[in-house]
PDB file of N, CA and C in Angstrom:
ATOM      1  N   UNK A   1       0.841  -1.170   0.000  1.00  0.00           N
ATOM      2  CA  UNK A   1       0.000   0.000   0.000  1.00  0.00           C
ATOM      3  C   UNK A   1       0.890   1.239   0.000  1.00  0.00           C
ATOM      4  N   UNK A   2       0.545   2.534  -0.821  1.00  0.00           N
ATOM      5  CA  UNK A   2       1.346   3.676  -1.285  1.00  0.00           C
ATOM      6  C   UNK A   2       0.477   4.418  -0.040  1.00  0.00           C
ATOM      7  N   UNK A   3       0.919   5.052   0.970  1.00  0.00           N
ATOM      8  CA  UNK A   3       0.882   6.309   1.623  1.00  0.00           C
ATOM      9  C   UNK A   3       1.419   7.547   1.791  1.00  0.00           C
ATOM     10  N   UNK A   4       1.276   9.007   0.767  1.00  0.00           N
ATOM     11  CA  UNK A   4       2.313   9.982   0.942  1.00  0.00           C
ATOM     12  C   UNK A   4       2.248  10.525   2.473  1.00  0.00           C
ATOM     13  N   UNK A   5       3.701  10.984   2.628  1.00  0.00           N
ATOM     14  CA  UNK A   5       3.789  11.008   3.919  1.00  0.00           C
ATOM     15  C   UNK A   5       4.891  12.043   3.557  1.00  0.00           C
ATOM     16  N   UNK A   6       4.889  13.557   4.261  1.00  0.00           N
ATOM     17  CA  UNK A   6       5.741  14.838   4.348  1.00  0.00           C
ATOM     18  C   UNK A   6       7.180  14.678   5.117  1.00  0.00           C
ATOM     19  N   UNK A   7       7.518  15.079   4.944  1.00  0.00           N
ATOM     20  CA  UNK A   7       8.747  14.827   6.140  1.00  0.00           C
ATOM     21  C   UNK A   7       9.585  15.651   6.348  1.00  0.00           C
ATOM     22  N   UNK A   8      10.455  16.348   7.214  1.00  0.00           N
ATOM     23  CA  UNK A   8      11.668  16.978   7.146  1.00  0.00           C
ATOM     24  C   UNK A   8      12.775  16.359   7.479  1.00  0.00           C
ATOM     25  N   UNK A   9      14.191  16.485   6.617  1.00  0.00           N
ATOM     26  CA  UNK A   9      15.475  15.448   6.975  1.00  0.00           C
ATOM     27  C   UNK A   9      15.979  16.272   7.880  1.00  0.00           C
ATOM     28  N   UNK A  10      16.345  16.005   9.093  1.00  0.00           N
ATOM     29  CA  UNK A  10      16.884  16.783   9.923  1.00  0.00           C
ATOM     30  C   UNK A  10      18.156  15.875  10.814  1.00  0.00           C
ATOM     31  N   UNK A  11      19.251  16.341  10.907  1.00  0.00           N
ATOM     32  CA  UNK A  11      20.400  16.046  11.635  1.00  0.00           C
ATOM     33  C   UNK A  11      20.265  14.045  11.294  1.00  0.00           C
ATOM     34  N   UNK A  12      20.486  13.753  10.016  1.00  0.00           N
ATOM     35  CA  UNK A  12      20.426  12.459   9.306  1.00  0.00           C
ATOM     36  C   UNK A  12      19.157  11.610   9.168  1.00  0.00           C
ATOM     37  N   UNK A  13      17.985  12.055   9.864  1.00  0.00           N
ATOM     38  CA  UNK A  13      16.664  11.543  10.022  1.00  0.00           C
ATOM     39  C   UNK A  13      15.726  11.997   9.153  1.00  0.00           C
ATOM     40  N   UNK A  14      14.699  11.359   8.401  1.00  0.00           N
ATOM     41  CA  UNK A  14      13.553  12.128   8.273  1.00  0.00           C
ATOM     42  C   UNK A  14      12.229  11.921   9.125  1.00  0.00           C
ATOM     43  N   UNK A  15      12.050  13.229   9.296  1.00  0.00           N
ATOM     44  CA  UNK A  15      11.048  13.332  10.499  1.00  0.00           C
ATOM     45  C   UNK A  15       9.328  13.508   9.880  1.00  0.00           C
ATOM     46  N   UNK A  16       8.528  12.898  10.235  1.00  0.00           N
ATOM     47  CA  UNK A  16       7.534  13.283   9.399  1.00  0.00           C
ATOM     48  C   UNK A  16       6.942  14.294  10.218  1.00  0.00           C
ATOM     49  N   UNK A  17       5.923  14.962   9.048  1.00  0.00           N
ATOM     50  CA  UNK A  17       5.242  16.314   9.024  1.00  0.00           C
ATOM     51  C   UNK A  17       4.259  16.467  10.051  1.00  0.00           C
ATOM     52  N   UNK A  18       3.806  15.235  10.059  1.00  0.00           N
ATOM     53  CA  UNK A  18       2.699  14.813  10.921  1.00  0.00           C
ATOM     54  C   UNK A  18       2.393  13.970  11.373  1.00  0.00           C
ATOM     55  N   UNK A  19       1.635  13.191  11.902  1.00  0.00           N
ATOM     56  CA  UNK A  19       1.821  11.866  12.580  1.00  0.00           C
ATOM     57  C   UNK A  19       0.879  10.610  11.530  1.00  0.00           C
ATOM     58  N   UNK A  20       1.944   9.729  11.479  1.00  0.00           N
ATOM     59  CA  UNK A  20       1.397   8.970   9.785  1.00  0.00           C
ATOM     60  C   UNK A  20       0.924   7.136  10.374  1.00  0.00           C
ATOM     61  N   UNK A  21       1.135   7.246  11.626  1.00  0.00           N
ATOM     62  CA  UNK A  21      -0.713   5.755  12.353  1.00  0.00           C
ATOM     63  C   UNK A  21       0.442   5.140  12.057  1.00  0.00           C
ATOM     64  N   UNK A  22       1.684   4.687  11.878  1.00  0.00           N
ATOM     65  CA  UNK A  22       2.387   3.287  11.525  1.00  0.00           C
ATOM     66  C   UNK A  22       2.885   2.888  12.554  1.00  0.00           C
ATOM     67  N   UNK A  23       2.795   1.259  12.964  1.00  0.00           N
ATOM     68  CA  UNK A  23       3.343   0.135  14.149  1.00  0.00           C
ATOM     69  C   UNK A  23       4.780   0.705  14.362  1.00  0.00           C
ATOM     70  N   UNK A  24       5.080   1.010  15.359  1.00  0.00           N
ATOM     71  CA  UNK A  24       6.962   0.881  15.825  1.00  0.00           C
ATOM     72  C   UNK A  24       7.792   0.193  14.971  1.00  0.00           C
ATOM     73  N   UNK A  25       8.604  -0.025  14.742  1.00  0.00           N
ATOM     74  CA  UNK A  25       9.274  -0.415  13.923  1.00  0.00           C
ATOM     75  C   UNK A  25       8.937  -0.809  12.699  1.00  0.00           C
ATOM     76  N   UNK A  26       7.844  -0.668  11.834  1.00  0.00           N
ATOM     77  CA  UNK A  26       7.814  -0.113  10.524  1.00  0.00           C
ATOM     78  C   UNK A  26       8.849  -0.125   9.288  1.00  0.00           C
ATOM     79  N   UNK A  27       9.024  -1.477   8.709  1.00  0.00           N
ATOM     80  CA  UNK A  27      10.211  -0.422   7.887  1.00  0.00           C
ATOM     81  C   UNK A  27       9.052  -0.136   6.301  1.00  0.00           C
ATOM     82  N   UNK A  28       9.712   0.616   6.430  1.00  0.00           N
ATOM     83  CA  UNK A  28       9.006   1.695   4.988  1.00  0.00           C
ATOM     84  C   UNK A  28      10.057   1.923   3.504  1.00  0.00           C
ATOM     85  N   UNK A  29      10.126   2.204   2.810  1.00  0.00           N
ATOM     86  CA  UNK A  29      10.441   2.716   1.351  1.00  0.00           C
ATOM     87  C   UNK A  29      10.450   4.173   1.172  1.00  0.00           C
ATOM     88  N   UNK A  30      11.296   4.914   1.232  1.00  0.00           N
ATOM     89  CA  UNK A  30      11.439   6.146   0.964  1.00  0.00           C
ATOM     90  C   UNK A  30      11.494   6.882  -0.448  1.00  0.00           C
ATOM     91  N   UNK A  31      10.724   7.297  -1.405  1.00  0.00           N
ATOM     92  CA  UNK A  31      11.068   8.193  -2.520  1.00  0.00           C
ATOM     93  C   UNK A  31      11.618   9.620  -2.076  1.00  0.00           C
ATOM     94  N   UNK A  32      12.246  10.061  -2.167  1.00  0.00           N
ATOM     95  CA  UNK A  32      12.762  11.530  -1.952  1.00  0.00           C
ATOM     96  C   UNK A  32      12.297  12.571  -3.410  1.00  0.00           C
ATOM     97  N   UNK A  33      11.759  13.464  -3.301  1.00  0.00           N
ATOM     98  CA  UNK A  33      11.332  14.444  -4.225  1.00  0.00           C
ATOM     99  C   UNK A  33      12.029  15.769  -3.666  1.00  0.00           C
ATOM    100  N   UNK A  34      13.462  15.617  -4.320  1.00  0.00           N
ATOM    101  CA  UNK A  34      13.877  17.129  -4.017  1.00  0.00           C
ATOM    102  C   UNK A  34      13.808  18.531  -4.389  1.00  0.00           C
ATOM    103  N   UNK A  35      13.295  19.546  -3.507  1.00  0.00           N
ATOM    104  CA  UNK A  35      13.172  20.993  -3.345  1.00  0.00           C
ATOM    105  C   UNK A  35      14.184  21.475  -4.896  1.00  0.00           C
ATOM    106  N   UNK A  36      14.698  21.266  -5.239  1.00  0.00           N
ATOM    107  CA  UNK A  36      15.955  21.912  -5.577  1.00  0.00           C
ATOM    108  C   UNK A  36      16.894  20.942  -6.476  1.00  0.00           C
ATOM    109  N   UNK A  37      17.712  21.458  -7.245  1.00  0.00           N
ATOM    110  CA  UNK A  37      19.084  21.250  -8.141  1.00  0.00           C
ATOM    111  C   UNK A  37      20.308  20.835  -7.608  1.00  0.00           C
ATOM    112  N   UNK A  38      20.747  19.567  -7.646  1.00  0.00           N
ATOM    113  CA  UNK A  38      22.587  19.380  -6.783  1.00  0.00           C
ATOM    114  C   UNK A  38      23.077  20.169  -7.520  1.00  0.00           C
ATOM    115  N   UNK A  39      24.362  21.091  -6.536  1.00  0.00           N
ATOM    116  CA  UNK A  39      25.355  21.084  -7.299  1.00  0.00           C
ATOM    117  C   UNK A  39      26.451  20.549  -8.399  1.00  0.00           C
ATOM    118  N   UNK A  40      27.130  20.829  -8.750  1.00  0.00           N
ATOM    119  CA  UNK A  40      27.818  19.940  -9.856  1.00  0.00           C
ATOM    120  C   UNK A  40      28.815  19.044  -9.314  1.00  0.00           C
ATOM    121  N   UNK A  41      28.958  19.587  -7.820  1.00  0.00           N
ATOM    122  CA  UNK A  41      30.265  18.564  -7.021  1.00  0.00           C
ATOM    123  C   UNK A  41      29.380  17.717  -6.691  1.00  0.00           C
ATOM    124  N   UNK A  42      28.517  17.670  -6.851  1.00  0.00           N
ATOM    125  CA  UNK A  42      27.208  16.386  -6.395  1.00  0.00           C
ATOM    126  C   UNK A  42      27.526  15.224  -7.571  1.00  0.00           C
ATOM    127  N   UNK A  43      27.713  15.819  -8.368  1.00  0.00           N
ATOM    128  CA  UNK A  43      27.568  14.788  -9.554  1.00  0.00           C
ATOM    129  C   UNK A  43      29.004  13.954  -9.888  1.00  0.00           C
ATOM    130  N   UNK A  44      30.409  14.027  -9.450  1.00  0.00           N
ATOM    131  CA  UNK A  44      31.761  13.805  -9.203  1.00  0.00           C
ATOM    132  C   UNK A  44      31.035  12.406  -8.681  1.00  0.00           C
ATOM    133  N   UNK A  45      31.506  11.379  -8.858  1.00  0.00           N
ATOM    134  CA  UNK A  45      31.181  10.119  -8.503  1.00  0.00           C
ATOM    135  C   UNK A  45      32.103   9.962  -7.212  1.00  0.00           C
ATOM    136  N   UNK A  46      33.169  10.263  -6.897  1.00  0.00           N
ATOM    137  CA  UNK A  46      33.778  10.243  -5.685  1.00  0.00           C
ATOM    138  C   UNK A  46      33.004  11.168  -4.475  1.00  0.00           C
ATOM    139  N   UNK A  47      32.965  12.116  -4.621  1.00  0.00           N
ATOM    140  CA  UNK A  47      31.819  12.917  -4.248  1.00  0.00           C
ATOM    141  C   UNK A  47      30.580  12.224  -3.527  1.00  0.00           C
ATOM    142  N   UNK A  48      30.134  12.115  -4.680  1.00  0.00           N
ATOM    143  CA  UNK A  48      28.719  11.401  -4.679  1.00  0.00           C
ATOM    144  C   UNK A  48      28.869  10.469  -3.788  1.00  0.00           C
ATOM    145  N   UNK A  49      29.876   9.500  -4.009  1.00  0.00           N
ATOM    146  CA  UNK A  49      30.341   7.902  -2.706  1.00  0.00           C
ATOM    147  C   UNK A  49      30.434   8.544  -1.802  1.00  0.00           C
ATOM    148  N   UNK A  50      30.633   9.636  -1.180  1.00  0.00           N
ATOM    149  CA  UNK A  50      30.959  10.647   0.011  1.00  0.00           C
ATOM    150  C   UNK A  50      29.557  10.501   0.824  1.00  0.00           C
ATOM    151  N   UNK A  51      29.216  11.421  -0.176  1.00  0.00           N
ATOM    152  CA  UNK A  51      28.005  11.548   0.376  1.00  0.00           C
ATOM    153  C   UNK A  51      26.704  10.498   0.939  1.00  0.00           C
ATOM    154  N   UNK A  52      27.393   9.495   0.047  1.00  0.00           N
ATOM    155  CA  UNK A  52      26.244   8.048   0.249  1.00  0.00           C
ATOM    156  C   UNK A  52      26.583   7.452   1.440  1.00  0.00           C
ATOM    157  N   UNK A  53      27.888   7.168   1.485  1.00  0.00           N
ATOM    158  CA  UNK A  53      28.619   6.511   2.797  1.00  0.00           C
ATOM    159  C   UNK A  53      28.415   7.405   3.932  1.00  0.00           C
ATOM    160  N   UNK A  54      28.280   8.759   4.212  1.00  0.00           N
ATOM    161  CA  UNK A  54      27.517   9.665   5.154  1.00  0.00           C
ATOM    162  C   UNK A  54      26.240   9.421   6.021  1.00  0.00           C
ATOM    163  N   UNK A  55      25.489   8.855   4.270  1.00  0.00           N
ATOM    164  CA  UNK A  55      24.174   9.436   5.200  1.00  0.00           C
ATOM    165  C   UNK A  55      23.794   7.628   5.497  1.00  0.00           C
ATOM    166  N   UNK A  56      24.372   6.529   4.994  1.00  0.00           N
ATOM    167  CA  UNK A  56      24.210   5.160   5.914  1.00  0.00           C
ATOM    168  C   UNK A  56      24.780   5.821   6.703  1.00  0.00           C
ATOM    169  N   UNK A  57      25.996   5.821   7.066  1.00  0.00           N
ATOM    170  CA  UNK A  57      26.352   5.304   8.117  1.00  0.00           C
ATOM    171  C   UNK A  57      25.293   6.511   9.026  1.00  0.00           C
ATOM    172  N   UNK A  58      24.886   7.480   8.982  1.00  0.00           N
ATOM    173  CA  UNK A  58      23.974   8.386   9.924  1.00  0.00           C
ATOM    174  C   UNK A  58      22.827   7.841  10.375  1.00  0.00           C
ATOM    175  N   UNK A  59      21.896   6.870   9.315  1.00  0.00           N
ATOM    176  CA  UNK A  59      20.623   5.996   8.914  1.00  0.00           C
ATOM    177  C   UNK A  59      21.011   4.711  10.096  1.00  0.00           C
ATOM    178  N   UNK A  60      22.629   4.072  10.029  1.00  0.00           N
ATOM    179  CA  UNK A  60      22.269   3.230  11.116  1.00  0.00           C
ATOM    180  C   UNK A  60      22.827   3.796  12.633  1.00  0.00           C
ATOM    181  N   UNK A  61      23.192   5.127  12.664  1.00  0.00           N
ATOM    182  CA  UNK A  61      23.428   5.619  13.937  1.00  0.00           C
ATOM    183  C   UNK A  61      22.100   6.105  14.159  1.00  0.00           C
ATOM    184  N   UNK A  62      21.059   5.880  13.832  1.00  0.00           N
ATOM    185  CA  UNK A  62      19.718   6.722  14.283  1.00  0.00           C
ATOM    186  C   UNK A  62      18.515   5.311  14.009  1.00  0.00           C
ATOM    187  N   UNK A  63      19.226   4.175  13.779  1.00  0.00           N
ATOM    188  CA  UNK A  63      18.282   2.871  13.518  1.00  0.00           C
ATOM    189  C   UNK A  63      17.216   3.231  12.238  1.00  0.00           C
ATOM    190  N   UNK A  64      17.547   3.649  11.453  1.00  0.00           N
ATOM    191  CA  UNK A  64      16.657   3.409  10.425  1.00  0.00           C
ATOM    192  C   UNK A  64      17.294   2.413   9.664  1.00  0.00           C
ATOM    193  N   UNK A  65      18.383   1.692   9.787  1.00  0.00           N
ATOM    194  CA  UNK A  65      18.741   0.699   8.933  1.00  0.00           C
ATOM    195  C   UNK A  65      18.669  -0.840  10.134  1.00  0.00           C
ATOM    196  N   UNK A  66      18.219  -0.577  11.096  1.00  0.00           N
ATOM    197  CA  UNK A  66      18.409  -2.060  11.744  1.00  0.00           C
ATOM    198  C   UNK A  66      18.334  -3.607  10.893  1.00  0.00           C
ATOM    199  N   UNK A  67      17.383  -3.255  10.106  1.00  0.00           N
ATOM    200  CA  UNK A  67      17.160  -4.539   9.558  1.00  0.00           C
ATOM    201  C   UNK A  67      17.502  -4.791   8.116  1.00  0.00           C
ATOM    202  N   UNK A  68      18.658  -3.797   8.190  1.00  0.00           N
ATOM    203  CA  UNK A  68      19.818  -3.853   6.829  1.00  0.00           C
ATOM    204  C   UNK A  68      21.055  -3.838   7.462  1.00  0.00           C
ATOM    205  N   UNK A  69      21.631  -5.393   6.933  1.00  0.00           N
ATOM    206  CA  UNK A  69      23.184  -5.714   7.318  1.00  0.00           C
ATOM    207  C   UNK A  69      23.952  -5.405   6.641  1.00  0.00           C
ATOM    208  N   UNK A  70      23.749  -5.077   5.098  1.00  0.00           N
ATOM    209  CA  UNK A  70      24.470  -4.750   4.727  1.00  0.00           C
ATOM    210  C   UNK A  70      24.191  -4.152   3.208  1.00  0.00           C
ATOM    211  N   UNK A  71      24.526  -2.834   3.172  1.00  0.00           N
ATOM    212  CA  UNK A  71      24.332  -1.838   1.767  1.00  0.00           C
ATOM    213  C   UNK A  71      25.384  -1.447   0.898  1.00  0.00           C
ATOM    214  N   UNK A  72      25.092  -1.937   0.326  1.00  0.00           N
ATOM    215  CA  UNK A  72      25.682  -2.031  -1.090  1.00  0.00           C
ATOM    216  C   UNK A  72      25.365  -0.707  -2.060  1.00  0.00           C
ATOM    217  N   UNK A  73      26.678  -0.033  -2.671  1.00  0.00           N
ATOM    218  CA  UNK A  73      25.941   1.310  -3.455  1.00  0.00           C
ATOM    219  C   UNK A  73      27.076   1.023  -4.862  1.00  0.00           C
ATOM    220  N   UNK A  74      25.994   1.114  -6.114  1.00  0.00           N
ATOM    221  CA  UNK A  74      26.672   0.552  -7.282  1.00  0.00           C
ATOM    222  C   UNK A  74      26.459   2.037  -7.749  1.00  0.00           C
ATOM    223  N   UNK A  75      27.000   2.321  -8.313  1.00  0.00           N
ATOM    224  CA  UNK A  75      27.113   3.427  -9.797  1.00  0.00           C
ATOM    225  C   UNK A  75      26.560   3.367 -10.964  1.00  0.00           C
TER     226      UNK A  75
END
């Protein structure tokens, strides 16, 4: 089942807008629809691995990845 759900990313989390009825531990599917244009250092594939390896490792310091052992990021 598709439920849109608002959110703000804040300090590695996204927080939702409002309160969205789901069981505790929940895992969900995230689409991201971004505000805005990356920069062009966004697009540097080293870069880019920067940035990916960031925001896991932030995702399992805040348990949104508990029940992912292990992520894999291809190009």
């Amino acid at each position: 089942m598709l439920k849109k759900v608002k959110a703000t990313y804040s300090n590695g989390a996204f927080i939702p807008n409002s309160p969205c009825d789901l069981p505790e531990n929940t895992e969900v599917e995230l689409m991201v629809n971004l505000p805005f244009e990356y920069n062009q250092d966004v697009l540097d594939p080293e870069t880019r691995k920067a940035i990916v390896h960031e925001l896991l490792t932030r995702m399992r310091q805040t348990s949104l990845m508990t029940h992912i052992h292990h992520a894999t990021v291809s190009e």
